[in-house]
N, C-alpha and C. Protein backbone atom coordinates (compact mmCIF):
# COMPACT_ATOMS: atom_id res chain seq x y z
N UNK A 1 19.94 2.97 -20.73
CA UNK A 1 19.55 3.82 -19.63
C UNK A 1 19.59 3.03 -18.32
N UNK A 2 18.57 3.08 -18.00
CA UNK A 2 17.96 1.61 -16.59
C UNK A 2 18.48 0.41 -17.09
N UNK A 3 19.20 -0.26 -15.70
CA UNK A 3 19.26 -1.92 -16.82
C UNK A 3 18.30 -3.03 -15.82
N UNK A 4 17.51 -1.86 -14.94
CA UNK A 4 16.50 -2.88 -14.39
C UNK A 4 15.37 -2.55 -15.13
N UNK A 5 14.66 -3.98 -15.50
CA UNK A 5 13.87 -3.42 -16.01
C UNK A 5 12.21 -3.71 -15.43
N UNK A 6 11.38 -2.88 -15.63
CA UNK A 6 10.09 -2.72 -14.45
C UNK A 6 9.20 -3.55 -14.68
N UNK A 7 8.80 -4.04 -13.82
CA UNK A 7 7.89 -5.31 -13.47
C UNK A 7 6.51 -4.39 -14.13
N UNK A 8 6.00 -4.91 -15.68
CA UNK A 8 4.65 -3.87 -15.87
C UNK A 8 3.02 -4.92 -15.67
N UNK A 9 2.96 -4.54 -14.27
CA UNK A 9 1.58 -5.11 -14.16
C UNK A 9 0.65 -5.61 -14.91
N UNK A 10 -0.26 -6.69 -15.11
CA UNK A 10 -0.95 -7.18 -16.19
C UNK A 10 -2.35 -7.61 -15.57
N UNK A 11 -2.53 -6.73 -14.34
CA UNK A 11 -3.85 -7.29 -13.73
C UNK A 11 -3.94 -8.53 -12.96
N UNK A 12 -2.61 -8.84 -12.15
CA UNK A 12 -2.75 -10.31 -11.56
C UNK A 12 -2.63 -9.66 -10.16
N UNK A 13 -3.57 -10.58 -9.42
CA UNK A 13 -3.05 -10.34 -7.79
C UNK A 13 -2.20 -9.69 -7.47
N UNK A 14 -1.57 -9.69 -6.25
CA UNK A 14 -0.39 -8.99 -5.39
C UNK A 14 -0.24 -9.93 -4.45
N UNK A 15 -0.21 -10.96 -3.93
CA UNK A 15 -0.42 -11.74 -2.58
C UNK A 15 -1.51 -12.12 -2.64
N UNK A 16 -2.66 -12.30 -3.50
CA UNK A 16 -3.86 -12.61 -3.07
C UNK A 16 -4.57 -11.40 -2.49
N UNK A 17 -3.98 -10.19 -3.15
CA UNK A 17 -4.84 -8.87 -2.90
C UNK A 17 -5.03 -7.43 -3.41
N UNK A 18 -3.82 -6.84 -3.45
CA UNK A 18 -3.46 -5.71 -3.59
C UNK A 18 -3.45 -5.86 -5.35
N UNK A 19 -4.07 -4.97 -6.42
CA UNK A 19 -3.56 -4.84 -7.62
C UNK A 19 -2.40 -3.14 -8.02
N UNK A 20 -1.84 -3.44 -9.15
CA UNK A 20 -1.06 -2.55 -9.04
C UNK A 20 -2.03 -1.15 -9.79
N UNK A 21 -1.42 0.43 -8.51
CA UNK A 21 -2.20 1.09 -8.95
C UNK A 21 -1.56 1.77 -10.59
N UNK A 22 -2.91 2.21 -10.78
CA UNK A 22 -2.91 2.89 -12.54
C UNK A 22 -2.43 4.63 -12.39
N UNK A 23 -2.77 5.44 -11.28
CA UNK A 23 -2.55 6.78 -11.20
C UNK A 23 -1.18 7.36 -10.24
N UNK A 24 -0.73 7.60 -10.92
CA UNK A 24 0.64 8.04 -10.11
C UNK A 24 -0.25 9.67 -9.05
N UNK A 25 -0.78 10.01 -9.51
CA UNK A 25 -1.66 11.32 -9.06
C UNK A 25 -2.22 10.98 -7.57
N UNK A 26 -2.68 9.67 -7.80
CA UNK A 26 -3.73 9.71 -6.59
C UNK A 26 -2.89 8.84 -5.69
N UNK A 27 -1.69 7.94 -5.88
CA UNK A 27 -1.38 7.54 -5.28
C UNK A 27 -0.28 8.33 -4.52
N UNK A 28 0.11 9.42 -5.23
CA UNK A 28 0.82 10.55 -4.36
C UNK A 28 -0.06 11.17 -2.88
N UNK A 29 -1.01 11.41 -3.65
CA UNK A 29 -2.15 11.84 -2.66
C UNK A 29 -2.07 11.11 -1.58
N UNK A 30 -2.49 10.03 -1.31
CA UNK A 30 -2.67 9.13 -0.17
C UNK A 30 -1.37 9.17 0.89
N UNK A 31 -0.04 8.81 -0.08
CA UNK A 31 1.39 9.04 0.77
C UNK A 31 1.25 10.25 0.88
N UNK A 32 0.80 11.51 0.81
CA UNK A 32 0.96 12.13 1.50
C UNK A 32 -0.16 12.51 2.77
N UNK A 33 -1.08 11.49 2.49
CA UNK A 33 -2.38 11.75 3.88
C UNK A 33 -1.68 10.94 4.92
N UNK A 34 -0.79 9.95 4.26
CA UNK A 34 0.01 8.38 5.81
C UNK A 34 0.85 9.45 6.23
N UNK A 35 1.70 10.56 5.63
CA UNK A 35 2.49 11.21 6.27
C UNK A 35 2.25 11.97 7.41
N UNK A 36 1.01 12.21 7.46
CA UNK A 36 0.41 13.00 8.07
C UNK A 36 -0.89 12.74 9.00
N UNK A 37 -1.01 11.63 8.80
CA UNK A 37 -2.58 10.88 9.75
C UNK A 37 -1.79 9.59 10.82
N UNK A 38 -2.61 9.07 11.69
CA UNK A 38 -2.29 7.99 12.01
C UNK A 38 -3.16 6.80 11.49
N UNK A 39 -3.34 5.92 11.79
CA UNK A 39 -3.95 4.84 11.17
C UNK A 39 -5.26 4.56 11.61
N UNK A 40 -6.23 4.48 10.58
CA UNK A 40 -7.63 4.45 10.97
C UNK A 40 -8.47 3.80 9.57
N UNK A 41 -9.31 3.31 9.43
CA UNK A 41 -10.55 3.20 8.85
C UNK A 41 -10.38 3.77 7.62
N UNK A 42 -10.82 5.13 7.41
CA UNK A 42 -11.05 5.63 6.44
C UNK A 42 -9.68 5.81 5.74
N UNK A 43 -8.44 6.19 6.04
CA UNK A 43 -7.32 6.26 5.51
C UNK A 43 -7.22 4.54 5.13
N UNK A 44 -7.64 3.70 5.55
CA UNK A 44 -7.18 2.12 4.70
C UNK A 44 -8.09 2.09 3.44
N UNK A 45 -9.68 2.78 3.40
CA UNK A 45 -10.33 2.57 2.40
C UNK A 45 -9.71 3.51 1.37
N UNK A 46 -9.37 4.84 1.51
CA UNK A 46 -8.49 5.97 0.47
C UNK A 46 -7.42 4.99 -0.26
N UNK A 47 -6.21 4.13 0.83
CA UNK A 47 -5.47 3.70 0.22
C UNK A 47 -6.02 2.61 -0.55
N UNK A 48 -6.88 1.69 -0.37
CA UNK A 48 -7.45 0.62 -1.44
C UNK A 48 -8.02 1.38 -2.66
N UNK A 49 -8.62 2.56 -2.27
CA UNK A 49 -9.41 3.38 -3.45
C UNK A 49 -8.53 3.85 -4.76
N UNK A 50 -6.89 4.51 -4.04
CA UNK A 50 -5.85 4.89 -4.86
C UNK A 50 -5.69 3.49 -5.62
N UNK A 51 -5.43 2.27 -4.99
CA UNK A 51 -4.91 1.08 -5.77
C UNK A 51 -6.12 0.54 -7.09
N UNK A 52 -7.25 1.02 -7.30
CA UNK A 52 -8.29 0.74 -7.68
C UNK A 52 -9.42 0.00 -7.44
N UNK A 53 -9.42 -0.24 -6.12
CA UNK A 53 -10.29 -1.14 -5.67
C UNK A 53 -11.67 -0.44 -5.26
N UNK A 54 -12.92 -1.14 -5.39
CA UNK A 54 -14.11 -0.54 -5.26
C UNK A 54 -14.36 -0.54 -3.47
N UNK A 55 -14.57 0.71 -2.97
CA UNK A 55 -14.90 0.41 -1.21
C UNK A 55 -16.80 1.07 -0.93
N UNK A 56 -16.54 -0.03 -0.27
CA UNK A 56 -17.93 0.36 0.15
C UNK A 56 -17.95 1.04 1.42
N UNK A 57 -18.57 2.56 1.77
CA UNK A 57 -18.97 2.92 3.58
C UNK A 57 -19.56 2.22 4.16
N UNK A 58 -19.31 2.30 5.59
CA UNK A 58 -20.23 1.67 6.76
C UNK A 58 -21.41 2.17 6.38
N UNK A 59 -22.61 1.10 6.72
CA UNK A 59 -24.18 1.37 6.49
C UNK A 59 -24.37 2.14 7.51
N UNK A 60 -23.93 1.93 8.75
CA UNK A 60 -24.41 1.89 9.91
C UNK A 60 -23.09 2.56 11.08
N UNK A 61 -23.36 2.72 11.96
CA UNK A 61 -21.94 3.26 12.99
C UNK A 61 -21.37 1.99 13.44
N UNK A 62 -21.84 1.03 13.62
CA UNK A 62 -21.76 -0.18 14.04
C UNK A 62 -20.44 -1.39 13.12
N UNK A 63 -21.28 -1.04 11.53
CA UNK A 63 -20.80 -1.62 10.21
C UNK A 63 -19.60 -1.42 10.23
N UNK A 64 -18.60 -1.93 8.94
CA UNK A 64 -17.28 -1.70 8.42
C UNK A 64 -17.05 -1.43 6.87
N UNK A 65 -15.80 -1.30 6.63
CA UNK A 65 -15.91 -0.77 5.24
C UNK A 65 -15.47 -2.14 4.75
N UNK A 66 -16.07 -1.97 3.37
CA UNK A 66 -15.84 -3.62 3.02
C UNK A 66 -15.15 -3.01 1.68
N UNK A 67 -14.55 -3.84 0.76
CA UNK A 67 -13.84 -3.87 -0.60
C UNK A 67 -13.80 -4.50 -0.93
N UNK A 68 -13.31 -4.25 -2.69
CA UNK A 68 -13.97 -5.39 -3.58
C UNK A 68 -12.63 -5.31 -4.68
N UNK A 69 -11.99 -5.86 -5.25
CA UNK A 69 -10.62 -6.06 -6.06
C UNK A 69 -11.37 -5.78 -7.37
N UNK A 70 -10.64 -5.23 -8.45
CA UNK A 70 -11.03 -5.11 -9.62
C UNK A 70 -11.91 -6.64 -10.48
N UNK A 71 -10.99 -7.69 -10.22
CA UNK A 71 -11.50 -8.86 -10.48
C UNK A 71 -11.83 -9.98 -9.92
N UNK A 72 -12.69 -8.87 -8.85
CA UNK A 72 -13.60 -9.80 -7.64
C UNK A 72 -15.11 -9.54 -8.06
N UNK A 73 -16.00 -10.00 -7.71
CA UNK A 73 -17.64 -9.95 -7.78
C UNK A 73 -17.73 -10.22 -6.13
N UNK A 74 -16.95 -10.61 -5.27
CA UNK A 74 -17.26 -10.30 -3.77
C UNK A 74 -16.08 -9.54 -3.27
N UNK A 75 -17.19 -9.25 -2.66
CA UNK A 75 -16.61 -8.14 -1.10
C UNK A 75 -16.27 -8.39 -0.30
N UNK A 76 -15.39 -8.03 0.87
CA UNK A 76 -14.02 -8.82 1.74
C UNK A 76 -14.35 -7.42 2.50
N UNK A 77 -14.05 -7.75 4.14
CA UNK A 77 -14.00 -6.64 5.13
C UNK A 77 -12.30 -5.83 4.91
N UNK A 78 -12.56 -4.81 4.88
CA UNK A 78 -11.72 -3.95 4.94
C UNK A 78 -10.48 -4.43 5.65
N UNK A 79 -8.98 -4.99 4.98
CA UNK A 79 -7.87 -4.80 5.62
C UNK A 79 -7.40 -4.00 6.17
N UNK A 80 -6.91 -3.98 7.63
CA UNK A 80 -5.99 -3.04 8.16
C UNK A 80 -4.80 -2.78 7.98
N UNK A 81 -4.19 -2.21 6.75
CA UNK A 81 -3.25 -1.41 6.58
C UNK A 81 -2.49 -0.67 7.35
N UNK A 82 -2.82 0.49 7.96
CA UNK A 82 -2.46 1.09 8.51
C UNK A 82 -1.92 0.44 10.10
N UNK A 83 -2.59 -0.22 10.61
CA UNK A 83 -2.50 -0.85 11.94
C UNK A 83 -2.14 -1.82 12.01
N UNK A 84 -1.82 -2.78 11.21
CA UNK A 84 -1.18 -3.91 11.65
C UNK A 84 -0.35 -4.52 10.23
N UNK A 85 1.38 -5.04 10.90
CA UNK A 85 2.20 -5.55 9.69
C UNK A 85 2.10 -6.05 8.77
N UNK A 86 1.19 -7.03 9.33
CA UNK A 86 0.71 -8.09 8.48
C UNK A 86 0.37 -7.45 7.29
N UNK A 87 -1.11 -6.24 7.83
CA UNK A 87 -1.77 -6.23 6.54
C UNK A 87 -0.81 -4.83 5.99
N UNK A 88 -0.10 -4.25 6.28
CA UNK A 88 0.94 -3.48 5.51
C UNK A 88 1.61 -4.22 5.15
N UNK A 89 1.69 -5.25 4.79
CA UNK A 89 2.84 -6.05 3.96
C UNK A 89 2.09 -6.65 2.54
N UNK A 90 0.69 -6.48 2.44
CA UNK A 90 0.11 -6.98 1.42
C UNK A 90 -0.01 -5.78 0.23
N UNK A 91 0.57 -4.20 0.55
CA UNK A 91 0.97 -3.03 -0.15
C UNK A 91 2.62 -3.28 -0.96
N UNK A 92 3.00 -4.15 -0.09
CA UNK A 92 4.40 -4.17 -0.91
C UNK A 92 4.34 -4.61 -2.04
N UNK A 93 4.78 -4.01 -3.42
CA UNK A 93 4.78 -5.39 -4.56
C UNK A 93 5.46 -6.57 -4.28
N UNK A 94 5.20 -7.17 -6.02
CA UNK A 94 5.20 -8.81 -5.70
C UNK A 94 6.97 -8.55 -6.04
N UNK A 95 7.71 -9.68 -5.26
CA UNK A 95 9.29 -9.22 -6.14
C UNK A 95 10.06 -8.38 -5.07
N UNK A 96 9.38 -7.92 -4.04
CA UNK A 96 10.42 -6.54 -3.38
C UNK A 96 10.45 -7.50 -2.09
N UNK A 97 11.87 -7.40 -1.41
CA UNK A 97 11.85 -7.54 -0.15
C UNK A 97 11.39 -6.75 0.78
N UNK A 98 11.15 -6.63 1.68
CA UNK A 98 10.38 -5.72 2.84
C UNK A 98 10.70 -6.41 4.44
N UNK A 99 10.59 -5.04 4.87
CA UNK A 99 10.66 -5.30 7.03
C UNK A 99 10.32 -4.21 7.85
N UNK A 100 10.05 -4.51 8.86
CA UNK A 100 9.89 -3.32 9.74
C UNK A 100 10.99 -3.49 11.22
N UNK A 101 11.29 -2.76 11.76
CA UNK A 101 12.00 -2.05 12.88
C UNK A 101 11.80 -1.43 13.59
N UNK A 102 12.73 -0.63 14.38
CA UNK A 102 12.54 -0.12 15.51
C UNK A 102 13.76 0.77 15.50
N UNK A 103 14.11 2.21 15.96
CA UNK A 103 15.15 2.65 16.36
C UNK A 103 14.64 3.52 16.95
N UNK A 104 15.22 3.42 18.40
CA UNK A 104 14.94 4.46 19.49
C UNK A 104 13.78 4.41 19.61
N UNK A 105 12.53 5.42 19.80
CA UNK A 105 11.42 6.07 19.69
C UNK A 105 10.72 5.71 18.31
N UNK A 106 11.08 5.46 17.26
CA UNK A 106 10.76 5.61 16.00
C UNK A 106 11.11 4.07 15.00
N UNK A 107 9.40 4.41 14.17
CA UNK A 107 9.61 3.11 13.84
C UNK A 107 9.70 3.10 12.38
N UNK A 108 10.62 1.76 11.69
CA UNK A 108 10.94 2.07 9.89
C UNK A 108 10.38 0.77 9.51
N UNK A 109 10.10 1.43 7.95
CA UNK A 109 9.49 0.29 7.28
C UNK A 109 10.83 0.25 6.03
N UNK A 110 10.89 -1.38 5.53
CA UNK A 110 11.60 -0.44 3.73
C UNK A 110 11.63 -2.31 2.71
N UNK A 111 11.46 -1.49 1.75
CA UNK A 111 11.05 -2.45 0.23
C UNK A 111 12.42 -2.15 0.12
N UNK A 112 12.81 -3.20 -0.55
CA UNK A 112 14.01 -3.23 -1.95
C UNK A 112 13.55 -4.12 -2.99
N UNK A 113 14.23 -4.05 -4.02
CA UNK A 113 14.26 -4.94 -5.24
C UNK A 113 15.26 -4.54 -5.85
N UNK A 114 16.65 -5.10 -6.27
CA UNK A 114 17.28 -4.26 -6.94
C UNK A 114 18.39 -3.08 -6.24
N UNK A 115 18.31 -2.21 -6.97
CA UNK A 115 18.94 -1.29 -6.62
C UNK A 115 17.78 -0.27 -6.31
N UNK A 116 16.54 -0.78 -6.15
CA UNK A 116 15.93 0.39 -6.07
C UNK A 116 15.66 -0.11 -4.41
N UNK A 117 15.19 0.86 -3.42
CA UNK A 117 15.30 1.12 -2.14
C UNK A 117 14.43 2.10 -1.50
N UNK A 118 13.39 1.75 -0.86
CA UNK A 118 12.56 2.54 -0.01
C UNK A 118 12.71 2.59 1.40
N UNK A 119 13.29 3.71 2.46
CA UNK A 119 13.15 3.24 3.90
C UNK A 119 12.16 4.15 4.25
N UNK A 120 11.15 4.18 5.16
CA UNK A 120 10.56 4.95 5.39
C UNK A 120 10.62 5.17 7.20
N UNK A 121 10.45 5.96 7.86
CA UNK A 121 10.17 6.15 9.34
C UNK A 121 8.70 6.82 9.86
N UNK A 122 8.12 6.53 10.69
CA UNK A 122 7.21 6.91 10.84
C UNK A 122 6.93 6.73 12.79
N UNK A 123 5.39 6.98 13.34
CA UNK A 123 5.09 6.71 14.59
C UNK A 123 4.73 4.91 14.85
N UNK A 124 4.72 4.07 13.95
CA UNK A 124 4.30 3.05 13.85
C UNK A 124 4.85 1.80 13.05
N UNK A 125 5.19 0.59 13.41
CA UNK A 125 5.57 -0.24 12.35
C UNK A 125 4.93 -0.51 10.75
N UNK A 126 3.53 -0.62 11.25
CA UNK A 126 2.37 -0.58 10.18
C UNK A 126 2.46 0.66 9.18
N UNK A 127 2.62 1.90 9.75
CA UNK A 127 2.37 2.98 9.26
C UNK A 127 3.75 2.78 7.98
N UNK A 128 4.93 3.00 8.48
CA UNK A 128 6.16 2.63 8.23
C UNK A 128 6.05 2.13 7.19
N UNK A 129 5.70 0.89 7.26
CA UNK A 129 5.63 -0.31 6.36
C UNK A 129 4.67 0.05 5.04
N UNK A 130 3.51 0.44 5.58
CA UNK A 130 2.56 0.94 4.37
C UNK A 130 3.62 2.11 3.26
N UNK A 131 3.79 3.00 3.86
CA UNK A 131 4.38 4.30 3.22
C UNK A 131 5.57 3.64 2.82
N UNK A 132 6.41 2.58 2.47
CA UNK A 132 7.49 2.15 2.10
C UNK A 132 6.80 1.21 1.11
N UNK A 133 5.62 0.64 1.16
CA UNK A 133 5.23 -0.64 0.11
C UNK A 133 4.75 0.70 -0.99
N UNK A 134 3.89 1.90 -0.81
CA UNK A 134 3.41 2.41 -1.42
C UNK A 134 4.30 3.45 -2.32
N UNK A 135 5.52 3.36 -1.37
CA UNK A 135 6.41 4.09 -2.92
C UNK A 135 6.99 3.51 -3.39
N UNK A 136 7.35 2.20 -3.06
CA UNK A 136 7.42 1.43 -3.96
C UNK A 136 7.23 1.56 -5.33
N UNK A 137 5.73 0.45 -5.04
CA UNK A 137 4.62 1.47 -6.16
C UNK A 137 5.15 2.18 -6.88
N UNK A 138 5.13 3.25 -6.66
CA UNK A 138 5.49 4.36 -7.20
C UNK A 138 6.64 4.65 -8.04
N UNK A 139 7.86 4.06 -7.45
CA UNK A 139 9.05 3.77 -8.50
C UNK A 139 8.64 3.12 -9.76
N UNK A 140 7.85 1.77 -9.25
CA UNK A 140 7.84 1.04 -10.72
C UNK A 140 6.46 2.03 -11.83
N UNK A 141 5.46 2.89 -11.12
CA UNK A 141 4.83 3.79 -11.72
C UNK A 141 5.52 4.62 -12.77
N UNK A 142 6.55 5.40 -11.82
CA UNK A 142 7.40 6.38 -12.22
C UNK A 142 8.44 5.29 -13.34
N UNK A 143 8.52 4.41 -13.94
CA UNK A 143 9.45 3.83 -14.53
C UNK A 143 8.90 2.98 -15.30
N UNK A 144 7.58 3.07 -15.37
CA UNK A 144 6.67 2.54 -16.97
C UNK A 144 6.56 3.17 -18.05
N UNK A 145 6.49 2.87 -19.25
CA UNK A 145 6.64 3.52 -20.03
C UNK A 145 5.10 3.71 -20.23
């Protein structure tokens, strides 16, 4: 059939962050809230939540959202995903190339590995970039047995 064959997660890091998510369901969900939101707060804790990570709410108006990795016992302030490259680049899996751009008005993100290929476009490099690491994802989801 496939003669690539899919990287099947075993519970190790991602970069020192990101683990690979378990629900193809919920991680649909989320790509479709980036399609449609701009980048904020609560859309970075949804997307850590889809990947399985435990998030904690602000206590306070003041506070931040903090998260916690499946095989962490501490809590880490909330990465910005959505808003900045950097931390949209820690969504890409481990193994895929990735970049962001610019054309015209409009900005693209895109993973490869392989023959497999994500470009995404969006209002933002970050944004871009997230929604391209996260279907990623999703290919190698869609291609586990």
């Amino acid at each position: 059939m496939n003669a690539i064959r899919p990287w099947a997660p075993r519970g190790a890091a991602v970069r020192g962050a990101v683990f690979a998510p378990r629900c193809l369901t919920s991680l649909g969900r989320v790509i479709e809230r980036l399609e449609a939101m701009e980048a904020s707060p609560a859309l970075d804790a949804e997307i850590f939540r889809s990947l399985g990570w435990q998030v904690s709410a602000p206590a306070s108006p003041r506070a931040a959202y903090r998260v916690r990795s499946p095989l962490s016992s501490t809590w880490m302030p909330l990465p910005p995903v959505t808003l900045l490259t950097d931390g949209a680049a820690i969504l890409v899996p481990p193994g895929w190339d990735h970049g962001v751009g610019r054309r015209g008005a409009h900005a693209f993100g895109w993973c490869k590995q392989g023959a497999r290929f994500a470009e995404i476009t969006s209002s933002t490099p970050a944004l871009a970039l997230a929604r391209a690491g996260l279907h990623a994802w999703r290919h190698i989801l869609m291609e586990s047995p």
